[in-house]
Protein backbone atom coordinates (compact mmCIF):
# COMPACT_ATOMS: atom_id res chain seq x y z
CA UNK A 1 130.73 -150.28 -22.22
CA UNK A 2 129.87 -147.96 -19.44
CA UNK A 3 127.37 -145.95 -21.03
CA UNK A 4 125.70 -149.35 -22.89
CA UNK A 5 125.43 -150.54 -19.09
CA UNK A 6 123.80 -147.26 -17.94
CA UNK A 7 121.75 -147.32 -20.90
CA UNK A 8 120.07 -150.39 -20.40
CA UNK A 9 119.52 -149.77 -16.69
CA UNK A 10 117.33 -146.69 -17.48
CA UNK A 11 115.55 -148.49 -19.56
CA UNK A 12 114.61 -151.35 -17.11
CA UNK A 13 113.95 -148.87 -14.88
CA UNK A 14 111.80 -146.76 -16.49
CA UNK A 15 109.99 -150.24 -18.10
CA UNK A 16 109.63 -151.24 -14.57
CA UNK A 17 107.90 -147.89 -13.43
CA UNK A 18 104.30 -149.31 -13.51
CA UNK A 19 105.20 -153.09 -13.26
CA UNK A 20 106.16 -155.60 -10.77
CA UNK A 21 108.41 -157.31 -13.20
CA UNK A 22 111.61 -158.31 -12.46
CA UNK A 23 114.77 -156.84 -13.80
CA UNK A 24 118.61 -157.28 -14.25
CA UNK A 25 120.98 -156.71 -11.25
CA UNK A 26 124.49 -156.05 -12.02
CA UNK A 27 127.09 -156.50 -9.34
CA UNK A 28 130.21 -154.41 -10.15
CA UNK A 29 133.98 -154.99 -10.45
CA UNK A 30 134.92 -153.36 -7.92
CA UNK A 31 131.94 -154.76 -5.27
CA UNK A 32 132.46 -156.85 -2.37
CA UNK A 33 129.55 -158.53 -0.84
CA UNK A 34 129.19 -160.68 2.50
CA UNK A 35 125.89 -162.07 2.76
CA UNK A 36 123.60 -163.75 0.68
CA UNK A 37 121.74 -163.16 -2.30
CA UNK A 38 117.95 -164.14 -3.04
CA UNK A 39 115.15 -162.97 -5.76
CA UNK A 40 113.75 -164.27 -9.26
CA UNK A 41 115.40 -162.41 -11.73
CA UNK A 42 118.93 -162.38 -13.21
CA UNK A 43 121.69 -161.10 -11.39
CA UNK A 44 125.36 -160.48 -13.20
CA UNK A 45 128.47 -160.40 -11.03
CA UNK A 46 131.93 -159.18 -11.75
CA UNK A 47 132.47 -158.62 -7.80
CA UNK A 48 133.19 -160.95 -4.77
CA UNK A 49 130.55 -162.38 -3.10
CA UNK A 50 130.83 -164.12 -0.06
CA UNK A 51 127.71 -165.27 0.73
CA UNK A 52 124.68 -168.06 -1.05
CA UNK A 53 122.38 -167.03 -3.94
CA UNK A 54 119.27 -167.97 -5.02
CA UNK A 55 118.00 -166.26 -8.26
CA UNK A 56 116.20 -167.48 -11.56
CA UNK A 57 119.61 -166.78 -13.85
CA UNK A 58 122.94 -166.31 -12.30
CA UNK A 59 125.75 -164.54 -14.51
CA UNK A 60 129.52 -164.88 -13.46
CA UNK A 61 131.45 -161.98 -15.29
CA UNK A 62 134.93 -163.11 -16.02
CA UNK A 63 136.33 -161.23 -12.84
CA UNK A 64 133.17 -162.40 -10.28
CA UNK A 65 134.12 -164.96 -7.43
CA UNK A 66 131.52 -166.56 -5.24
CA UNK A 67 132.50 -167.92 -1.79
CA UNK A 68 129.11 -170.04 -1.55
CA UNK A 69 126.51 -171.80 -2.59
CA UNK A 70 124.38 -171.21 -5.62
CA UNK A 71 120.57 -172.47 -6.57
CA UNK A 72 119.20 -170.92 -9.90
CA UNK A 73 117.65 -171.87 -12.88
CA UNK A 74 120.62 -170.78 -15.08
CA UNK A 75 123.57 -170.71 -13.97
CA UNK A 76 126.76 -169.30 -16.60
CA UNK A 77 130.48 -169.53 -15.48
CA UNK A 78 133.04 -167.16 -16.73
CA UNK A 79 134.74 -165.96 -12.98
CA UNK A 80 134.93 -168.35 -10.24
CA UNK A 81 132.64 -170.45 -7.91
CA UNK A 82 133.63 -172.02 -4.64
CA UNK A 83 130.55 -173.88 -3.53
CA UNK A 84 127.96 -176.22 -4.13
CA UNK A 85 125.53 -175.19 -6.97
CA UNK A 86 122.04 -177.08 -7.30
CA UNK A 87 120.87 -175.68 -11.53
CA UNK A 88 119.05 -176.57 -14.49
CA UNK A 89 121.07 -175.57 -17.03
CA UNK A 90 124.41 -175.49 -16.21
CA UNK A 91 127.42 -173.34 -18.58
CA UNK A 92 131.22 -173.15 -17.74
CA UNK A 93 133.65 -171.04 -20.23
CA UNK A 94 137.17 -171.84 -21.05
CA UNK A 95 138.62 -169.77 -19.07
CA UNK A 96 136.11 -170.16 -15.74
CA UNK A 97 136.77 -172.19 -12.80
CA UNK A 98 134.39 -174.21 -10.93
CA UNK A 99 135.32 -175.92 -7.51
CA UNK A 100 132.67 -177.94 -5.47
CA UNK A 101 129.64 -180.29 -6.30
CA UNK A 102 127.19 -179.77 -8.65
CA UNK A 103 123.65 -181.11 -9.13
CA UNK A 104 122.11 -180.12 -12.55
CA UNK A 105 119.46 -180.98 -15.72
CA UNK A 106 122.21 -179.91 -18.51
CA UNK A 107 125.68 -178.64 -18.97
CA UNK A 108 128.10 -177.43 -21.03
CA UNK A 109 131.43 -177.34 -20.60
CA UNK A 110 133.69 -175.44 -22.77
CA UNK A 111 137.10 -176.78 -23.58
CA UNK A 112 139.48 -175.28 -20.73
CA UNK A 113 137.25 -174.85 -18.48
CA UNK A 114 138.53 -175.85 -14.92
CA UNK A 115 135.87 -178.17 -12.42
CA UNK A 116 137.02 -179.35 -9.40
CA UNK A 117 134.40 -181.58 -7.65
CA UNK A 118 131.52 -184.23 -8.33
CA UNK A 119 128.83 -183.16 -11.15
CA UNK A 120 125.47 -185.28 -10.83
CA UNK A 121 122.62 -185.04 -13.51
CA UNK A 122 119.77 -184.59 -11.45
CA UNK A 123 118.37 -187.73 -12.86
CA UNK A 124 120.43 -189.87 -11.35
CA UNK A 125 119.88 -187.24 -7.90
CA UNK A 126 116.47 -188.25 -8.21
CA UNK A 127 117.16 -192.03 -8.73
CA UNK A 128 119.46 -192.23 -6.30
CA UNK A 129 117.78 -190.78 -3.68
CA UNK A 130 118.45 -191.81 -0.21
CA UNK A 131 121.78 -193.91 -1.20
CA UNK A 132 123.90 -190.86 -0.99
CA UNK A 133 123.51 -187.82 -2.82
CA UNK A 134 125.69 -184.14 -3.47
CA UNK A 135 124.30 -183.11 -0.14
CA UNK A 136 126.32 -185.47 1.97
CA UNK A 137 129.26 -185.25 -0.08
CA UNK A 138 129.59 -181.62 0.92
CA UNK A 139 128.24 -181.71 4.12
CA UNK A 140 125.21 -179.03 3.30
CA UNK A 141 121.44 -179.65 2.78
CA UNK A 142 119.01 -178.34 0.67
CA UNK A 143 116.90 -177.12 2.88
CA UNK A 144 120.23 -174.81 4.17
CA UNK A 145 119.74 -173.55 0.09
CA UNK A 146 116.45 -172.96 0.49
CA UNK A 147 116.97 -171.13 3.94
CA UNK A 148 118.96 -168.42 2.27
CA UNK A 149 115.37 -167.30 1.08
């Protein structure tokens, strides 16, 4: 798996020689991170973070754990997230665990997989608007989100 991984990142890199294109971000197994995370492409974590993130598509390898808040387009579950996570589309394995509010457009939930907190389609966010919302229910704001950038 270790030579597929550094395989593919030579080839982003050397694709991304001339171009302002984004690429794929891996965070290793073995990686600790305090502090947040921000940019518009994917990012894949097997580490720890302890911080927010705010990327197009979020990946959480089986061994990743956030401490934090997430905002992305994408967001897939296999690891852990503690936090409040504001996403489109919205995937939690069997095996993942997901603890904290969440605001999203669609989800799906595998059978196993552990949630702990409120989940709001962003419809009813939108609907609902000033008669309570995810924010208040875990004390954080959006702009705070958007401040990580």
């Amino acid at each position: 798996m270790s030579s597929l991984i550094k395989w593919i990142s030579l080839k982003l890199a050397k694709s991304g020689k001339h171009s302002k294109t984004a690429a794929l971000s891996i965070i290793g197994f073995d990686t600790k991170i305090k502090g947040d995370i921000w940019g518009s492409a994917t990012v894949h974590i097997d580490g720890r973070i302890e911080g927010n993130i705010m990327c197009d598509e979020v990946i959480i390898g089986v061994h990743g754990y956030i401490a934090g808040d997430i905002k992305a387009k994408s967001l897939s579950v296999y690891g852990t997230v503690n936090g409040t996570i504001d996403t489109e589309d919205l995937f939690v394995a069997k095996d993942a665990r997901l603890i904290g509010n969440t605001c999203y457009t669609k989800i799906a939930l595998e059978p196993g997989a552990y949630v702990e907190g409120t989940c709001i389609p962003r419809a009813k966010m939108n609907n609902a608007a000033g008669k309570g919302n995810l924010a208040s229910e875990n004390e954080k704001t959006e702009p705070e989100l958007k401040a990580v950038k």
